[in-house]
C-alpha atoms as a PDB file:
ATOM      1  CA  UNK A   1     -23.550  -1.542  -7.535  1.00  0.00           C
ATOM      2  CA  UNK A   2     -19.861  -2.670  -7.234  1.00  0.00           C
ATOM      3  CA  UNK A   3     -17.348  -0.957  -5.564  1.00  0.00           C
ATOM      4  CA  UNK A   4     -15.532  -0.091  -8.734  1.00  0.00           C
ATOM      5  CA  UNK A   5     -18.831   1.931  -9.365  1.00  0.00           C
ATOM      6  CA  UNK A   6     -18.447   3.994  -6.555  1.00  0.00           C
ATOM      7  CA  UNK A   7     -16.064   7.413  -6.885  1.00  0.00           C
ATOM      8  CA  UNK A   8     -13.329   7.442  -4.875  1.00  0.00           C
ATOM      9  CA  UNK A   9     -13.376   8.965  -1.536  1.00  0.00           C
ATOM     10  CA  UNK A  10     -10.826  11.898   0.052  1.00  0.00           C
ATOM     11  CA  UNK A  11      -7.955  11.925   2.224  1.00  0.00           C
ATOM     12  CA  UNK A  12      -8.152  14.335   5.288  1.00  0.00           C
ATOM     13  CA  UNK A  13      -5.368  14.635   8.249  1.00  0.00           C
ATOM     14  CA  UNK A  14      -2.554  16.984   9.401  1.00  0.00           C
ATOM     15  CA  UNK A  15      -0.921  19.075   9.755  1.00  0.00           C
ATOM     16  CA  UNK A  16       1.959  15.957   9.702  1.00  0.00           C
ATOM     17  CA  UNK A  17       3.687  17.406  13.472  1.00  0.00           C
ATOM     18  CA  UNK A  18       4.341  15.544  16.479  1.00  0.00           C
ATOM     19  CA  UNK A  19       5.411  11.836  16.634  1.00  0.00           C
ATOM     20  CA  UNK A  20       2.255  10.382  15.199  1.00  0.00           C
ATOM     21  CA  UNK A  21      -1.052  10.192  14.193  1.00  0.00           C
ATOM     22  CA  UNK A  22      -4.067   9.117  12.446  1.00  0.00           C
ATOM     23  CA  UNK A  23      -5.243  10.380   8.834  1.00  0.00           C
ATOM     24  CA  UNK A  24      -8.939   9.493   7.248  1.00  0.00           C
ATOM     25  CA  UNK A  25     -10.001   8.355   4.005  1.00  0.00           C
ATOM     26  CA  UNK A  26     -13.659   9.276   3.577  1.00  0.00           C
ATOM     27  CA  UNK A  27     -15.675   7.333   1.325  1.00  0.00           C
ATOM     28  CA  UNK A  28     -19.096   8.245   1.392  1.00  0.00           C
ATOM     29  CA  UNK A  29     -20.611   7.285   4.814  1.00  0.00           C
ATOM     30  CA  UNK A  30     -17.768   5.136   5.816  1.00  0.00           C
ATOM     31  CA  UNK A  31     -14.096   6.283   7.461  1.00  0.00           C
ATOM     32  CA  UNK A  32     -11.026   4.575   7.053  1.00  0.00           C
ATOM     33  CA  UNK A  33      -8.288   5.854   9.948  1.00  0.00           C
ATOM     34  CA  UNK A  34      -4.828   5.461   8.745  1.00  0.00           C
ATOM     35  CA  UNK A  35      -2.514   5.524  11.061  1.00  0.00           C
ATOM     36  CA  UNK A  36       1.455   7.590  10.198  1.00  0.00           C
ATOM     37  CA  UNK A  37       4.319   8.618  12.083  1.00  0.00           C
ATOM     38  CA  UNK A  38       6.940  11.391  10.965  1.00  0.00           C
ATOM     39  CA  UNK A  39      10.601  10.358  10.119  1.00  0.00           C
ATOM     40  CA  UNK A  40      12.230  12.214   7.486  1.00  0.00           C
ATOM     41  CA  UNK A  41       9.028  11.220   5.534  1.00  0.00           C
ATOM     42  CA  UNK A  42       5.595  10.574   6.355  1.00  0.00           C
ATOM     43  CA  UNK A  43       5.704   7.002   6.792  1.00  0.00           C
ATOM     44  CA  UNK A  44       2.038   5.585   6.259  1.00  0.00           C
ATOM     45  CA  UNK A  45       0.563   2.069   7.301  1.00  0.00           C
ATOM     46  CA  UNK A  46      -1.882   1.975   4.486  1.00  0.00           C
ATOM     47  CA  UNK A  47      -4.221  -0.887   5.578  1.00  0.00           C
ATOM     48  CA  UNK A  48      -7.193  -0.853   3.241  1.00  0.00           C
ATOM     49  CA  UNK A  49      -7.781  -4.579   3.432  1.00  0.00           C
ATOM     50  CA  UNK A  50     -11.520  -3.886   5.207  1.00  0.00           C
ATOM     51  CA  UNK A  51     -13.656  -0.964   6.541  1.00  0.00           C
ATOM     52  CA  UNK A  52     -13.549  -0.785  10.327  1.00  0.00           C
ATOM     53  CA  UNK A  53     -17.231  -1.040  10.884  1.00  0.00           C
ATOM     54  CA  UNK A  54     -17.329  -4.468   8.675  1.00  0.00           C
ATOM     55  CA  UNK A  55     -13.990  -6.474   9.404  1.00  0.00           C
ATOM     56  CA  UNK A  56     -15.669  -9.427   6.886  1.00  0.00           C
ATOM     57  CA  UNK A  57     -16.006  -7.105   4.039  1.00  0.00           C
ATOM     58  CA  UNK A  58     -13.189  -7.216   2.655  1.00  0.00           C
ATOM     59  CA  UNK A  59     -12.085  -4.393   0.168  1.00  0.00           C
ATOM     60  CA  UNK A  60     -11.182  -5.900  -3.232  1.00  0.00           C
ATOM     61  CA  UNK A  61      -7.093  -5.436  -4.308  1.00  0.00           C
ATOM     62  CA  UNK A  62      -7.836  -3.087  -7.287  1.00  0.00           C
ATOM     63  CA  UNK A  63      -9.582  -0.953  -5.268  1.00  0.00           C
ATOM     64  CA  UNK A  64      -6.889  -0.471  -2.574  1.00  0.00           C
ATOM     65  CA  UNK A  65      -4.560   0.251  -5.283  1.00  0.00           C
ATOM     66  CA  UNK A  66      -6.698   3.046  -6.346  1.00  0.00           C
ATOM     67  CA  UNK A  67      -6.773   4.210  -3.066  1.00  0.00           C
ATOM     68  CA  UNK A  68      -3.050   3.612  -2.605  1.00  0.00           C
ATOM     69  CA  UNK A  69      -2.486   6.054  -5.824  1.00  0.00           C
ATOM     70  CA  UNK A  70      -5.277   8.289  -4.223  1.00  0.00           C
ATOM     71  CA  UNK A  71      -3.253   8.652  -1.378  1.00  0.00           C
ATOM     72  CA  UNK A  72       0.236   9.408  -3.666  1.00  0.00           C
ATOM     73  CA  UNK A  73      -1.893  12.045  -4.795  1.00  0.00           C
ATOM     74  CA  UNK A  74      -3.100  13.977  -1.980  1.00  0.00           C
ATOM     75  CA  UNK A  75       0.123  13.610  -0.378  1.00  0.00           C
ATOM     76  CA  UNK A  76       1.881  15.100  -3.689  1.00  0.00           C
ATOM     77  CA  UNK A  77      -0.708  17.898  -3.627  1.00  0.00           C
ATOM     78  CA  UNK A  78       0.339  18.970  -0.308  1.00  0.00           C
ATOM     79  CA  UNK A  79       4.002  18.692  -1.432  1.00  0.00           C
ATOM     80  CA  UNK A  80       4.996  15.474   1.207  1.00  0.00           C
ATOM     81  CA  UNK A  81       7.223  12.728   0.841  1.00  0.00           C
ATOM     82  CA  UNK A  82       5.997   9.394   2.411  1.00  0.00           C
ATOM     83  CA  UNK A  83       7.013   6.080   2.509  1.00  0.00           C
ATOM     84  CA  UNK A  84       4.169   5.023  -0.015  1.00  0.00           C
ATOM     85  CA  UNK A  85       5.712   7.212  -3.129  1.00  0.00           C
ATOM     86  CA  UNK A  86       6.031   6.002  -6.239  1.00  0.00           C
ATOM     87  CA  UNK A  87       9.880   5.167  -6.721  1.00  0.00           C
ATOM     88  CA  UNK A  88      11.084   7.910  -8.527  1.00  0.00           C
ATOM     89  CA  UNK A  89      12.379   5.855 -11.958  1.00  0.00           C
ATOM     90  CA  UNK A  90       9.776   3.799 -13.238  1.00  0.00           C
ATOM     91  CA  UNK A  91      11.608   2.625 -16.352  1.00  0.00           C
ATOM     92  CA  UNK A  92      11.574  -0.946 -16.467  1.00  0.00           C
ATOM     93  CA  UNK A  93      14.622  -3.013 -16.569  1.00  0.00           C
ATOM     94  CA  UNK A  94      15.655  -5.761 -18.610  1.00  0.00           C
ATOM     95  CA  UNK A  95      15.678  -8.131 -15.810  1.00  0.00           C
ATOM     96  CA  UNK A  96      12.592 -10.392 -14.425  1.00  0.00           C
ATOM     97  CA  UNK A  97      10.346  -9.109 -11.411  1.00  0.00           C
ATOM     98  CA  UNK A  98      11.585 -10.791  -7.967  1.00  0.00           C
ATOM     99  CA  UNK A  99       7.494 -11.201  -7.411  1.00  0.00           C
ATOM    100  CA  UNK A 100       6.345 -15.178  -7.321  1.00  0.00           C
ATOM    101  CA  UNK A 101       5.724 -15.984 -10.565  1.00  0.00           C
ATOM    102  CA  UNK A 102       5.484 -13.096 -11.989  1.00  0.00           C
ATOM    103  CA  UNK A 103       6.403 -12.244 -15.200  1.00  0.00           C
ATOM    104  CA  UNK A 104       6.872  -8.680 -15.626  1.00  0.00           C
ATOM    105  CA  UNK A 105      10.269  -6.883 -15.494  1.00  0.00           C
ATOM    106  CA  UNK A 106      11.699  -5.344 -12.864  1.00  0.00           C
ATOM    107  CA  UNK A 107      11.679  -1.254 -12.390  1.00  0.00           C
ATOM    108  CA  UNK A 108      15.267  -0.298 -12.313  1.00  0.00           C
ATOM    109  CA  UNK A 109      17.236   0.072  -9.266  1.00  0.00           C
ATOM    110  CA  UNK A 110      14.417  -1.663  -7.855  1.00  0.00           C
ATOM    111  CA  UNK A 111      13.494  -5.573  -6.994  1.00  0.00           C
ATOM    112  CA  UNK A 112       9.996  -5.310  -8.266  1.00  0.00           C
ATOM    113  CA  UNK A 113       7.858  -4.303 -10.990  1.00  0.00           C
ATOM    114  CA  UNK A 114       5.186  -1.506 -10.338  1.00  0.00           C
ATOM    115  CA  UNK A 115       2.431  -4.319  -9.758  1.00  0.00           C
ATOM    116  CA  UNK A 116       4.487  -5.687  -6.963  1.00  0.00           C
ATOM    117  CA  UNK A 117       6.256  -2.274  -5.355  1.00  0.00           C
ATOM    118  CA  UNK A 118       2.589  -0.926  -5.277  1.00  0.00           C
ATOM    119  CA  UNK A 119       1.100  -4.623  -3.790  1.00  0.00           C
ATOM    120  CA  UNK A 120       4.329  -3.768  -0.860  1.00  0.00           C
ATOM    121  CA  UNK A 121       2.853  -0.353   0.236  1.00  0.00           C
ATOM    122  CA  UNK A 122      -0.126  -1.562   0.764  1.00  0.00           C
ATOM    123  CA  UNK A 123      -0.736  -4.344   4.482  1.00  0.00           C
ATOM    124  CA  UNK A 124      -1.008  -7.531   3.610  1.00  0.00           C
ATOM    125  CA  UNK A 125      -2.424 -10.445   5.469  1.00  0.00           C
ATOM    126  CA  UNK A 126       0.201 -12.525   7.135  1.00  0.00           C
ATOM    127  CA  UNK A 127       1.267 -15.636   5.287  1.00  0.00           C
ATOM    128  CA  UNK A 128       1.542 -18.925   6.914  1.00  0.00           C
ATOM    129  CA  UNK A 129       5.173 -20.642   7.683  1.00  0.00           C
ATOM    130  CA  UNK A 130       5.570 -22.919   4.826  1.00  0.00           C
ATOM    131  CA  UNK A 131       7.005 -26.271   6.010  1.00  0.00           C
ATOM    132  CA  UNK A 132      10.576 -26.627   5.582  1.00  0.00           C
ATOM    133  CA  UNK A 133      12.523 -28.977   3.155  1.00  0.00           C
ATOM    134  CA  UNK A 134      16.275 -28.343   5.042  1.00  0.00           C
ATOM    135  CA  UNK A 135      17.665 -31.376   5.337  1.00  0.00           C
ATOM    136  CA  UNK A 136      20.505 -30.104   7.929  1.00  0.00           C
ATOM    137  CA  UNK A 137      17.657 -29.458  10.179  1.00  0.00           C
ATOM    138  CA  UNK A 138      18.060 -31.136  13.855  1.00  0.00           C
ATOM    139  CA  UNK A 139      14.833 -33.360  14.421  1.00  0.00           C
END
């Protein structure tokens, strides 16, 4: 079985008071806390790279997507605004995605396409410094 074979879990948490706090996505047996802490939205660190219980599983990128539009959902069904919304036009401009390589156009008012704004909501793993080509650099 594949993990696109099994449904997706629920979101549980709140109520959203105080400074901060954790949330839990429940997917069968296993819990995933989120952590979130209250600005004028509910700003979420969505970190679905792994289950805590198995740091070296790692949980594929199409599934945290579905769990990052999961989340848009339950949030929307209890009428909050977080920091992991959707942008609210998703009409595509005529202009290229700011993504590496990528070839999709941009949302408007926005540097991304929806591939890339969703891949930004979600943690990512750090990337290592590339070398640098500046020539005006003192050795």
């Amino acid at each position: 079985m594949t993990e696109s074979d099994v449904p997706l879990g629920r979101f549980s948490g709140g109520p959203f008071r105080g400074r901060d706090g954790f949330m839990t996505y429940q997917e069968g047996l296993r819990s995933l806390p989120i952590y979130w802490e209250l600005s004028t939205v509910v700003c979420v660190y969505a970190d679905f790279r792994c289950w805590p219980d198995s740091p070296n599983e790692r949980i594929l990128e199409g599934r945290q997507l579905e769990m990052l539009q999961a989340l848009r959902a339950w949030f929307s069904s209890l009428n909050i605004k977080s920091s992991v919304d959707a942008p609210a036009n998703l009409v595509e401009d005529t202009v290229l995605c700011h993504g590496r390589d990528c070839t999709r156009m941009r949302l408007i008012n926005q540097y991304y396409c929806s591939y890339h704004y969703d891949l930004s909501c979600l943690a990512r793993d750090p990337v290592s410094p590339q070398p640098s080509n500046n020539r005006w650099r003192v050795p």
